[in-house]
PDB file of N, CA and C in Angstrom:
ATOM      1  N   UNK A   1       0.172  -5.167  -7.650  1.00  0.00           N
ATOM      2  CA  UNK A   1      -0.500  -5.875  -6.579  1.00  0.00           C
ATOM      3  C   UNK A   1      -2.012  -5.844  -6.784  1.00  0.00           C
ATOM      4  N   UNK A   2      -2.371  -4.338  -7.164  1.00  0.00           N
ATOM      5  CA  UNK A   2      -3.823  -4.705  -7.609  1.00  0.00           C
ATOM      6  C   UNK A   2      -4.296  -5.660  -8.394  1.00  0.00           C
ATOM      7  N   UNK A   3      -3.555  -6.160  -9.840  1.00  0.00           N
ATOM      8  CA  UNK A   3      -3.869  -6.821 -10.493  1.00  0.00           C
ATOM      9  C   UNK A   3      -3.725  -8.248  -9.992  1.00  0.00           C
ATOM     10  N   UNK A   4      -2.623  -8.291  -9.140  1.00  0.00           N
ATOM     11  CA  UNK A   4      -2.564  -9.790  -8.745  1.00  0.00           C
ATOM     12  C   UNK A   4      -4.172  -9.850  -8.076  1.00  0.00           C
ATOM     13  N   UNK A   5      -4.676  -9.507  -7.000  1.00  0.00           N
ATOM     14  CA  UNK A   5      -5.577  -9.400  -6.224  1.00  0.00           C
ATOM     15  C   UNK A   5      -6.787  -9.207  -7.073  1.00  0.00           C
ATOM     16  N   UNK A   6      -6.846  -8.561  -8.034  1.00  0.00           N
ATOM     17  CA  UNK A   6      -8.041  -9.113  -8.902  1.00  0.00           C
ATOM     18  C   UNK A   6      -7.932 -10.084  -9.327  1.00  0.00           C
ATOM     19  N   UNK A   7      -7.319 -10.653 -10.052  1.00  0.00           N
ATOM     20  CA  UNK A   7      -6.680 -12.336 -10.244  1.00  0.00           C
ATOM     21  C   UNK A   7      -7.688 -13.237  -9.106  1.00  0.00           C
ATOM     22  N   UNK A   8      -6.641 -13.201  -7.933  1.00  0.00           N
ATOM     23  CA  UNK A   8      -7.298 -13.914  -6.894  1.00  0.00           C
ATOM     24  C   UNK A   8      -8.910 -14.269  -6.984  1.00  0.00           C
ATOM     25  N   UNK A   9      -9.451 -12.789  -6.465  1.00  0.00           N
ATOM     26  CA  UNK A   9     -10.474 -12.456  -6.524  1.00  0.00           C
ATOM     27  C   UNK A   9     -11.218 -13.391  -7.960  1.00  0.00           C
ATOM     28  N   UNK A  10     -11.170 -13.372  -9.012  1.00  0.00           N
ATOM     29  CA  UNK A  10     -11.985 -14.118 -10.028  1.00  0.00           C
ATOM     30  C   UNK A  10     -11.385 -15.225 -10.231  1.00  0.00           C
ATOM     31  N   UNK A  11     -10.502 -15.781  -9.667  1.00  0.00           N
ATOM     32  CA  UNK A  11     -10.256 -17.460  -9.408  1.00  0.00           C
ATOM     33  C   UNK A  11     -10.910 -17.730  -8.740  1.00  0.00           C
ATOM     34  N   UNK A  12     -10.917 -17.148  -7.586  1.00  0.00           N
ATOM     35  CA  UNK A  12     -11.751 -17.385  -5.835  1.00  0.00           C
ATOM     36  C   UNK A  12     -13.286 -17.614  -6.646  1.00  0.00           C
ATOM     37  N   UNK A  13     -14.084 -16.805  -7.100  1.00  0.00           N
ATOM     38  CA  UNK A  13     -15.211 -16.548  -7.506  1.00  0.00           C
ATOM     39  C   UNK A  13     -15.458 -18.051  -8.602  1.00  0.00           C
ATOM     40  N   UNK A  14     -14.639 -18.137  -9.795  1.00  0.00           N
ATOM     41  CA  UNK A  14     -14.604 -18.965 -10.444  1.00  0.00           C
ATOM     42  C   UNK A  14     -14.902 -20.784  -9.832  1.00  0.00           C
ATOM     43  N   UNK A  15     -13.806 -20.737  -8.834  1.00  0.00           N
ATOM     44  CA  UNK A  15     -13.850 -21.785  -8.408  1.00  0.00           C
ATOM     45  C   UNK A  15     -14.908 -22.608  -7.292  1.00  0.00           C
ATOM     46  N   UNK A  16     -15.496 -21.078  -7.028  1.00  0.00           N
ATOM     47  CA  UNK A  16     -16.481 -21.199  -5.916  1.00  0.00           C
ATOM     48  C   UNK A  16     -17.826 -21.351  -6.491  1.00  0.00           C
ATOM     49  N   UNK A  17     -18.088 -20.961  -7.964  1.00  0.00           N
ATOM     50  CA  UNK A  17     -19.629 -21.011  -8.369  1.00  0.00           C
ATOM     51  C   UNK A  17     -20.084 -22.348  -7.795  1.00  0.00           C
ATOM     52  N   UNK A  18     -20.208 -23.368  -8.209  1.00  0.00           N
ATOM     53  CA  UNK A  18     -21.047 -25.019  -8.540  1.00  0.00           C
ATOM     54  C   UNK A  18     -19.740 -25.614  -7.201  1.00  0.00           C
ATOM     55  N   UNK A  19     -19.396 -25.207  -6.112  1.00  0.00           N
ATOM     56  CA  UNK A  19     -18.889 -25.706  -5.169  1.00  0.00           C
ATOM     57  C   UNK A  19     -19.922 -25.718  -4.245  1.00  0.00           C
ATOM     58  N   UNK A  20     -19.450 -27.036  -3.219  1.00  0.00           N
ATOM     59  CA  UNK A  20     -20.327 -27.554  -2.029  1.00  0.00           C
ATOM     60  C   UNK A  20     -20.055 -26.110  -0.949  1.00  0.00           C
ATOM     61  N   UNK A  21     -21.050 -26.137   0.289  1.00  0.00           N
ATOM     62  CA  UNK A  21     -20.352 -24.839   1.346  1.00  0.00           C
ATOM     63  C   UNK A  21     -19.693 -25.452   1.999  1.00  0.00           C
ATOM     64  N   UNK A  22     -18.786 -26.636   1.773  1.00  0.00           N
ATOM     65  CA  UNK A  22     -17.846 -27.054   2.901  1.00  0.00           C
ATOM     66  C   UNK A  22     -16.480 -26.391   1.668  1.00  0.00           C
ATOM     67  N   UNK A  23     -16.782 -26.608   0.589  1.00  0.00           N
ATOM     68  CA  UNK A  23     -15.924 -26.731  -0.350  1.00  0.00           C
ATOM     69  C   UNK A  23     -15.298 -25.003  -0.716  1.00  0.00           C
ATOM     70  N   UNK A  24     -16.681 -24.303  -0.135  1.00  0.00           N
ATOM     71  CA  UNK A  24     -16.718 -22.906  -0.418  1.00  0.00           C
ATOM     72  C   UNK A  24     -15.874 -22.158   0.906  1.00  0.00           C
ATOM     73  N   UNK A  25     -16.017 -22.812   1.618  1.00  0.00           N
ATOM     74  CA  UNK A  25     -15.384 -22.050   3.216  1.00  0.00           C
ATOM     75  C   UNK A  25     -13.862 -22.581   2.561  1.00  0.00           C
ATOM     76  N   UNK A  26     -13.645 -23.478   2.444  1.00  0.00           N
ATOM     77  CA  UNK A  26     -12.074 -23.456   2.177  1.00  0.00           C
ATOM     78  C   UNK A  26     -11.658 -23.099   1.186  1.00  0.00           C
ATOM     79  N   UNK A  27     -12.343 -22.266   0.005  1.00  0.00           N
ATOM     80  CA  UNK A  27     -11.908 -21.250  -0.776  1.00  0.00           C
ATOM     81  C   UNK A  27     -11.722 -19.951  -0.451  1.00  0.00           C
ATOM     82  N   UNK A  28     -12.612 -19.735   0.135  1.00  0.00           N
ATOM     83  CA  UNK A  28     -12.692 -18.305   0.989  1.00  0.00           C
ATOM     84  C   UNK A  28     -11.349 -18.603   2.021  1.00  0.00           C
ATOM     85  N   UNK A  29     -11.389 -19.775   3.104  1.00  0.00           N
ATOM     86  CA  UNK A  29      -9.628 -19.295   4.008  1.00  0.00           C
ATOM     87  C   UNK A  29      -8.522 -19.216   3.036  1.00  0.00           C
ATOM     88  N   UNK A  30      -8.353 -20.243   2.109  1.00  0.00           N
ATOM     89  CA  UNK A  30      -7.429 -19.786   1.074  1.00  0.00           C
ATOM     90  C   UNK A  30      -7.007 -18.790   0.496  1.00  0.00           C
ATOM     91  N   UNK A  31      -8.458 -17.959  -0.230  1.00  0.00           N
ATOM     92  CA  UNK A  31      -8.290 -17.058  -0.569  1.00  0.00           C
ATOM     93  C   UNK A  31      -7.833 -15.924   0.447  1.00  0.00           C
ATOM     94  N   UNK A  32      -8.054 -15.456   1.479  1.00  0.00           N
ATOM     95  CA  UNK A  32      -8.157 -15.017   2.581  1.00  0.00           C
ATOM     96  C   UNK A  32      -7.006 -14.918   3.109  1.00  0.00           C
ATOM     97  N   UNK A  33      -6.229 -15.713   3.039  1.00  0.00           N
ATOM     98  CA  UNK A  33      -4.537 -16.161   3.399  1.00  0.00           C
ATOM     99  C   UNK A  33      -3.814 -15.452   2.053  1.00  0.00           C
ATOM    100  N   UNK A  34      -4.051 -15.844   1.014  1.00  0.00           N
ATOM    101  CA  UNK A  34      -3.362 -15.471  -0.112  1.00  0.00           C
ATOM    102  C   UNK A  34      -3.417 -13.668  -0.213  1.00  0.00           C
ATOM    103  N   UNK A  35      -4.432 -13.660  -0.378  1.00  0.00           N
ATOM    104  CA  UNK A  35      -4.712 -11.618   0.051  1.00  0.00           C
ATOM    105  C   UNK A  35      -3.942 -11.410   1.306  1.00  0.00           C
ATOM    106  N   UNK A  36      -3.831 -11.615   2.109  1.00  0.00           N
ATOM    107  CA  UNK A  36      -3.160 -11.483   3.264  1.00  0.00           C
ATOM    108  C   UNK A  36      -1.419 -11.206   3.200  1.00  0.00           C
ATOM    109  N   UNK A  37      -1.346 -12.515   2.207  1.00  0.00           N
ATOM    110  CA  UNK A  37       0.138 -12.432   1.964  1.00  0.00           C
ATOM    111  C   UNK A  37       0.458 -11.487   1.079  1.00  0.00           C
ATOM    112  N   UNK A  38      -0.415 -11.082   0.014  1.00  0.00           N
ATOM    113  CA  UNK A  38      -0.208 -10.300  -0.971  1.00  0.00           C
ATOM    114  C   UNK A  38      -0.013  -9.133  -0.584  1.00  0.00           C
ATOM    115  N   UNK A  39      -1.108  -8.630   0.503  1.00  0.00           N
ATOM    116  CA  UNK A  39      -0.934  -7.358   1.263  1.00  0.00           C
ATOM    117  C   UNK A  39       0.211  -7.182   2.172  1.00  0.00           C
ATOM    118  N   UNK A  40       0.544  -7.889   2.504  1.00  0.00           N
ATOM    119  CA  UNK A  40       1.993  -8.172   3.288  1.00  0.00           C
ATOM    120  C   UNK A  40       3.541  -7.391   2.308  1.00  0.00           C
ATOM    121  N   UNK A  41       3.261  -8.316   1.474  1.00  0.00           N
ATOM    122  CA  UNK A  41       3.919  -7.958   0.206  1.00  0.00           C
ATOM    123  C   UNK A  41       4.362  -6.791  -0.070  1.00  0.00           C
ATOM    124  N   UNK A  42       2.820  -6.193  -0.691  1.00  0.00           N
ATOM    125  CA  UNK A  42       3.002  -4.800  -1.013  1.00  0.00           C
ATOM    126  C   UNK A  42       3.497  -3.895  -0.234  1.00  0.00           C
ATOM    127  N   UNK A  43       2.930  -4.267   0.824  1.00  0.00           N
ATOM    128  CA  UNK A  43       3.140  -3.265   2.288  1.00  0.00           C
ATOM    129  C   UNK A  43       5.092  -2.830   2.263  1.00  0.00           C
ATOM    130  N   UNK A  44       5.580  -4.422   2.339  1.00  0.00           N
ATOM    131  CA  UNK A  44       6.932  -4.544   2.230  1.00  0.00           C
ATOM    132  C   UNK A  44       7.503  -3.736   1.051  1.00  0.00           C
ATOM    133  N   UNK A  45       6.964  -3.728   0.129  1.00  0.00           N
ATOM    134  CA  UNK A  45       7.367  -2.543  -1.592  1.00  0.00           C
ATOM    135  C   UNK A  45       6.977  -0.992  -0.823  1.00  0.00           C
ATOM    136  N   UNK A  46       5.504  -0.970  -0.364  1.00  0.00           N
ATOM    137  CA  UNK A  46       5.604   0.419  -0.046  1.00  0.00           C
ATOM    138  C   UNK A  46       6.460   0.832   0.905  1.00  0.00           C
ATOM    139  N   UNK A  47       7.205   0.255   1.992  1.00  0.00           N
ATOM    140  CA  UNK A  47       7.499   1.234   3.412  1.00  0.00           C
ATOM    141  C   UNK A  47       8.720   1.235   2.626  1.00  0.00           C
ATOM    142  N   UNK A  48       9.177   0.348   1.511  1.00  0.00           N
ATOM    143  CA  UNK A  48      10.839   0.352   1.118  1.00  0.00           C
ATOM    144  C   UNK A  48      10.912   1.663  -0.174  1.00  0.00           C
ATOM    145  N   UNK A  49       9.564   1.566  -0.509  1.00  0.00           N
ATOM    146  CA  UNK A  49      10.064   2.984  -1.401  1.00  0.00           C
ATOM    147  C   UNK A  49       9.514   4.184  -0.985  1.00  0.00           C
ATOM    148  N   UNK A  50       9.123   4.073   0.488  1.00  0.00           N
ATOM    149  CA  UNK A  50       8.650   5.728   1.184  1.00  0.00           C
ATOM    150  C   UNK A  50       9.868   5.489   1.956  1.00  0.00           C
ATOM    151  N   UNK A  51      10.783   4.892   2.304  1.00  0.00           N
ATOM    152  CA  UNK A  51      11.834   4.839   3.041  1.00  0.00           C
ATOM    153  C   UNK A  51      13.316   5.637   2.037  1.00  0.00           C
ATOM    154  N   UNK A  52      12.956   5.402   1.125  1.00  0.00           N
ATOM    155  CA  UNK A  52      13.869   6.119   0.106  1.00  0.00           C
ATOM    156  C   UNK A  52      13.438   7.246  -0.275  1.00  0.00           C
ATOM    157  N   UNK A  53      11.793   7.766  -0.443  1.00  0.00           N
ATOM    158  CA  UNK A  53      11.665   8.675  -0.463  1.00  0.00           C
ATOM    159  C   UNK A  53      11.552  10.088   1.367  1.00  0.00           C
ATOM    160  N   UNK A  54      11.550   9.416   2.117  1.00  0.00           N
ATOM    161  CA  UNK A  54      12.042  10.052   3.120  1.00  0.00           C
ATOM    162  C   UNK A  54      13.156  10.156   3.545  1.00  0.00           C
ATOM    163  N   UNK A  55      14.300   9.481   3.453  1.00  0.00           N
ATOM    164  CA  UNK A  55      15.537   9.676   3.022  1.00  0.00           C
ATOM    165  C   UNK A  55      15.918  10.806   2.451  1.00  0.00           C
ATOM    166  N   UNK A  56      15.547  11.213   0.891  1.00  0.00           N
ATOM    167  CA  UNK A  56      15.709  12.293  -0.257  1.00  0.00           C
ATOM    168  C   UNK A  56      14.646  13.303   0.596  1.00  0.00           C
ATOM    169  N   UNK A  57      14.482  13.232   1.872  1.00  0.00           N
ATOM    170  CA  UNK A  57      14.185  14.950   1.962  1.00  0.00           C
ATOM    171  C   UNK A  57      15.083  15.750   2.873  1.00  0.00           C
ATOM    172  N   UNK A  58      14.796  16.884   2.292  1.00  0.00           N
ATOM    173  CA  UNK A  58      15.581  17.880   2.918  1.00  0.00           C
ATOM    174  C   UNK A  58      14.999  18.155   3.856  1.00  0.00           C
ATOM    175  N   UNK A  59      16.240  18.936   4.553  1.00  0.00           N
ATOM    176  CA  UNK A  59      15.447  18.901   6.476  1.00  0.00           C
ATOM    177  C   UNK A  59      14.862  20.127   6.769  1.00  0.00           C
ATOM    178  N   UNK A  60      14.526  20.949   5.227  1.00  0.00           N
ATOM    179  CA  UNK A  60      13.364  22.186   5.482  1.00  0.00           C
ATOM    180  C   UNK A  60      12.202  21.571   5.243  1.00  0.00           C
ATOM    181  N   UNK A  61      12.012  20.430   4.654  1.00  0.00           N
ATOM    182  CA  UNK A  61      10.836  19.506   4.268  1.00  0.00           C
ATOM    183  C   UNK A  61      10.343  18.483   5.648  1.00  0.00           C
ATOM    184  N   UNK A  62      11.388  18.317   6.091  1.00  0.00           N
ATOM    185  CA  UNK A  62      11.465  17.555   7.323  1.00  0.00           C
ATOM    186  C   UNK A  62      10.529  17.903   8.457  1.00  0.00           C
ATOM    187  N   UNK A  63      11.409  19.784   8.655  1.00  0.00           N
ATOM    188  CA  UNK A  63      10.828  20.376   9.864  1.00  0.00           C
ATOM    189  C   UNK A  63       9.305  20.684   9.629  1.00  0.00           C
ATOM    190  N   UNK A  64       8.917  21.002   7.976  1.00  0.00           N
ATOM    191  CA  UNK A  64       7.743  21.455   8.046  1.00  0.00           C
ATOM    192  C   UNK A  64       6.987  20.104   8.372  1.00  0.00           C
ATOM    193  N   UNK A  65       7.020  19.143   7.998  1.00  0.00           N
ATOM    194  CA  UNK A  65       6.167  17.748   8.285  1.00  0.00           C
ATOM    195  C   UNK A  65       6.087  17.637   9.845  1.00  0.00           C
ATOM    196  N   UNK A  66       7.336  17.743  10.434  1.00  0.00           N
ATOM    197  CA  UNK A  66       7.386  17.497  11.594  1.00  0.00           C
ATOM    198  C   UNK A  66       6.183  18.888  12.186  1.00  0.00           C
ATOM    199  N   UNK A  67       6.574  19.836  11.812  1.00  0.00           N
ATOM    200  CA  UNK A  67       5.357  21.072  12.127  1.00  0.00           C
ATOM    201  C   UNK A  67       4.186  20.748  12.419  1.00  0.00           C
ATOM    202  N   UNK A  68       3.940  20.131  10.858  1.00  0.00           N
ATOM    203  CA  UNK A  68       2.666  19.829  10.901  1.00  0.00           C
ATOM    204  C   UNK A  68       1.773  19.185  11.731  1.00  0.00           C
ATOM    205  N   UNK A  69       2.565  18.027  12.143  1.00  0.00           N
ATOM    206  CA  UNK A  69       2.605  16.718  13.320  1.00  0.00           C
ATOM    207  C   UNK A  69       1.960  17.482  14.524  1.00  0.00           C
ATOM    208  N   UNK A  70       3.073  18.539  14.903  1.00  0.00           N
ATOM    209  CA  UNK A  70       3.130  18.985  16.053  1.00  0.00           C
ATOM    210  C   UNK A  70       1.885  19.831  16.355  1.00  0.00           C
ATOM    211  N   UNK A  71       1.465  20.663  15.304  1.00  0.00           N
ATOM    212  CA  UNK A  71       0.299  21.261  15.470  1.00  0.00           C
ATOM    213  C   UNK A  71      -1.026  20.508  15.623  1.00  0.00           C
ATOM    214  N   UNK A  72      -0.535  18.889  15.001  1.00  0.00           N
ATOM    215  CA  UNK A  72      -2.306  17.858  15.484  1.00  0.00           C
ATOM    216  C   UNK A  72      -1.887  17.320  17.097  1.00  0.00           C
ATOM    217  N   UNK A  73      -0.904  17.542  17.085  1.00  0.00           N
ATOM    218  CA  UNK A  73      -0.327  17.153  18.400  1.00  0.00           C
ATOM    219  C   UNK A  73       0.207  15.263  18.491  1.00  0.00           C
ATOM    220  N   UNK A  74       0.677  15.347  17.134  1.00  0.00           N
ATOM    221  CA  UNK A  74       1.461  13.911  16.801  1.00  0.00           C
ATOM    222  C   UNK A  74       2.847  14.142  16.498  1.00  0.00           C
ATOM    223  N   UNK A  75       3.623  13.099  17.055  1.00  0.00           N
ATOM    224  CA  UNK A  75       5.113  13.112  16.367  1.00  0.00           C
ATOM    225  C   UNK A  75       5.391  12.486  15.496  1.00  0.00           C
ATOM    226  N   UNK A  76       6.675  12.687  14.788  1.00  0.00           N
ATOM    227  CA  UNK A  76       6.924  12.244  13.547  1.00  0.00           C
ATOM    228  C   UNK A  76       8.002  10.688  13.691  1.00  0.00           C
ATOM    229  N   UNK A  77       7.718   9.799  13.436  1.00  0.00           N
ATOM    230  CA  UNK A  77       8.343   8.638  13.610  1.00  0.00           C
ATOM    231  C   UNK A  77       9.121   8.366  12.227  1.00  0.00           C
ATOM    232  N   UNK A  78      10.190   7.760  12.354  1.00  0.00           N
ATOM    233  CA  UNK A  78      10.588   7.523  10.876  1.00  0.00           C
ATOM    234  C   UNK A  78       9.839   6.557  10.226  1.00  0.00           C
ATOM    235  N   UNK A  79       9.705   5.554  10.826  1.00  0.00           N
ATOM    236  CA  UNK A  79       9.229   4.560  10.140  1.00  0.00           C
ATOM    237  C   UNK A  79       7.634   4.589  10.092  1.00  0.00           C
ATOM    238  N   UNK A  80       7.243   5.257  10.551  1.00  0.00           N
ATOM    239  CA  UNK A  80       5.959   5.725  10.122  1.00  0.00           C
ATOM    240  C   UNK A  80       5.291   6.701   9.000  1.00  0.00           C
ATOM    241  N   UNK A  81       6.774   7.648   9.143  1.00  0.00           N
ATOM    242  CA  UNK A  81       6.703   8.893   8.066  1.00  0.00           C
ATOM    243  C   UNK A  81       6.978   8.006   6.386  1.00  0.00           C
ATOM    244  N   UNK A  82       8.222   7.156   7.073  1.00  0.00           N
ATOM    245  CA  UNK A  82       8.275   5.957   5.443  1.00  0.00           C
ATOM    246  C   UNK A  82       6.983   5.333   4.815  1.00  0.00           C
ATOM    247  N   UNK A  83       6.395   4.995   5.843  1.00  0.00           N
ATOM    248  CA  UNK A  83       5.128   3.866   5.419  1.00  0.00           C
ATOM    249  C   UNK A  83       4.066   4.954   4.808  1.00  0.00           C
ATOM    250  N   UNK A  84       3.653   6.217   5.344  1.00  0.00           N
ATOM    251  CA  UNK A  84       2.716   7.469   5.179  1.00  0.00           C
ATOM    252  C   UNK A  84       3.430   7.648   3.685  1.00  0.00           C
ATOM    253  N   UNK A  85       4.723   7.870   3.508  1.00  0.00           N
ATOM    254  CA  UNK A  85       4.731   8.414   1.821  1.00  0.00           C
ATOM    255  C   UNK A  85       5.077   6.882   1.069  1.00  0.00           C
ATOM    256  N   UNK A  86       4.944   6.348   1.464  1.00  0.00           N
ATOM    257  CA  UNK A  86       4.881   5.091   0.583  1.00  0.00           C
ATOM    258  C   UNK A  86       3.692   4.934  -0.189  1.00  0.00           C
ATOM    259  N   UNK A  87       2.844   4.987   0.953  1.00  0.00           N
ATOM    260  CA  UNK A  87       1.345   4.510   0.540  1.00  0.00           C
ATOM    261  C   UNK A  87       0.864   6.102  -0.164  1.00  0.00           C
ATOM    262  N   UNK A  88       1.625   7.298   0.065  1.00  0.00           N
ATOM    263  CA  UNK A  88       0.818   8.179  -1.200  1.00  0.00           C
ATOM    264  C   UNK A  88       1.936   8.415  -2.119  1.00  0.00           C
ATOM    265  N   UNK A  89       3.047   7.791  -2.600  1.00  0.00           N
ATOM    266  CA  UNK A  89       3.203   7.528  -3.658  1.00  0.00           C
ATOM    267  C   UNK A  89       2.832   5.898  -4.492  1.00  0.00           C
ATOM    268  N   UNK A  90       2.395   5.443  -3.370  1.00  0.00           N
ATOM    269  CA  UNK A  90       1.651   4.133  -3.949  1.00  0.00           C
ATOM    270  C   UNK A  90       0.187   4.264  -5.275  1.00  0.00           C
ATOM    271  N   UNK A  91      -0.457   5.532  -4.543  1.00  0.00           N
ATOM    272  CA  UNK A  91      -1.936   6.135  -5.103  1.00  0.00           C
ATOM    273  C   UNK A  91      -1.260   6.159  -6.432  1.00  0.00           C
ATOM    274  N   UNK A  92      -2.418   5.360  -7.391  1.00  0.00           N
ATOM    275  CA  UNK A  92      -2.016   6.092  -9.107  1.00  0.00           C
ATOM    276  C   UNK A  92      -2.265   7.159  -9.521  1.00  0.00           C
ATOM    277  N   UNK A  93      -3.376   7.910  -8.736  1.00  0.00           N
ATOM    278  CA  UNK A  93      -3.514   9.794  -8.973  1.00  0.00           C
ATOM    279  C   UNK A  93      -2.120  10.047  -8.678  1.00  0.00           C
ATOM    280  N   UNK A  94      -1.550   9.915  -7.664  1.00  0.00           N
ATOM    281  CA  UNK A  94      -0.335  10.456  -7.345  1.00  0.00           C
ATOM    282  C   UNK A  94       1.005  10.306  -8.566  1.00  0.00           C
ATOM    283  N   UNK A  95       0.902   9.165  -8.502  1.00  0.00           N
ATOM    284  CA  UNK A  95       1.345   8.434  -9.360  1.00  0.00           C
ATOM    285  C   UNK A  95       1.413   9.102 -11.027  1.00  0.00           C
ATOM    286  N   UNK A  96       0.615   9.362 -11.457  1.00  0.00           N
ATOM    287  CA  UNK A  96      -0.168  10.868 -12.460  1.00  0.00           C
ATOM    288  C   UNK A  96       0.677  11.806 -12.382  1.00  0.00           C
ATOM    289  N   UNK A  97      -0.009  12.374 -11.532  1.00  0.00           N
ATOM    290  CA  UNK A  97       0.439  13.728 -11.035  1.00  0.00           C
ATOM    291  C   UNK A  97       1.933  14.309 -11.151  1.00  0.00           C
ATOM    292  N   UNK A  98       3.095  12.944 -10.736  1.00  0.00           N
ATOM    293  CA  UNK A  98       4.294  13.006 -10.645  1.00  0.00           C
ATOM    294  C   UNK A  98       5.192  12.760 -11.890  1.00  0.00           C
ATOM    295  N   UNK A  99       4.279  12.168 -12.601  1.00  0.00           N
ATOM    296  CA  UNK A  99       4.514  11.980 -13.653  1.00  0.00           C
ATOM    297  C   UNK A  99       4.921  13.133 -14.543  1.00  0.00           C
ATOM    298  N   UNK A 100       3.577  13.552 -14.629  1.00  0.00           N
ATOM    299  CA  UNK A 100       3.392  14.817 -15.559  1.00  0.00           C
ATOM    300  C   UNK A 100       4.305  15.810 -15.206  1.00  0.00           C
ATOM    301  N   UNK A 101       4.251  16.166 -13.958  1.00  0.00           N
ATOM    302  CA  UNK A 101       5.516  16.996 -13.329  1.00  0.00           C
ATOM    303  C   UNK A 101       6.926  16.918 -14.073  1.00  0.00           C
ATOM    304  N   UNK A 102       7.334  15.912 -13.725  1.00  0.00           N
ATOM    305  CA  UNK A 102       8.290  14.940 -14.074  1.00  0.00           C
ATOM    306  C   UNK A 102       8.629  15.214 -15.920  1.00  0.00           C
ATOM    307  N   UNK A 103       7.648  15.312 -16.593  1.00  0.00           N
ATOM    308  CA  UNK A 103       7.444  15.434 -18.336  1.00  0.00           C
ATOM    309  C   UNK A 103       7.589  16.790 -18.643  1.00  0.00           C
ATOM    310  N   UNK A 104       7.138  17.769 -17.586  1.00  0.00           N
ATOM    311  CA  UNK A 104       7.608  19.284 -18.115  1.00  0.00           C
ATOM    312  C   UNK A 104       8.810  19.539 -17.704  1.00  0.00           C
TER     313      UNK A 104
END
């Protein structure tokens, strides 16, 4: 998704140099819509693979998250807890990290 979105991004730019500003505002909503959808997108990839990875936990992993919650004085929602490890196994540090794990 990043790469698509850089894409965008230097089409958007490309197409906008030697454009009129009537010509330029409707590159920008375009573009603007298209990022939008893209982020949509991803969003839809991340909550579906933090949804599988909250699934695969065990419910000593569970209670401590839920702990944790409880001590900021937040509860633990599922579909919130999906979207939260989505987006940090989304991170490419993370992403790294799990890797290497993963190799020893």
């Amino acid at each position: 998704a990043r790469e698509k979105a850089a894409a965008l991004l230097v089409d958007a730019f490309r197409e906008a140099k030697d454009a009129t500003p009537e010509r330029k505002a409707e590159i920008r909503a375009r573009t603007r819509e298209r990022m939008k959808a893209l982020r949509d997108e991803a969003k839809a990839g991340i909550a579906e693979a933090g949804a599988k990875a909250a699934a695969a936990l065990t419910p000593e992993q569970r209670a401590r998250i839920e702990e944790r919650a409880r001590a900021k004085g937040r509860t633990v929602d599922g579909k919130r807890l999906a979207l939260g490890l989505g987006w940090r196994l989304s991170n490419p540090r993370v992403r790294a990290v799990l890797r290497a794990r993963a190799g020893d």
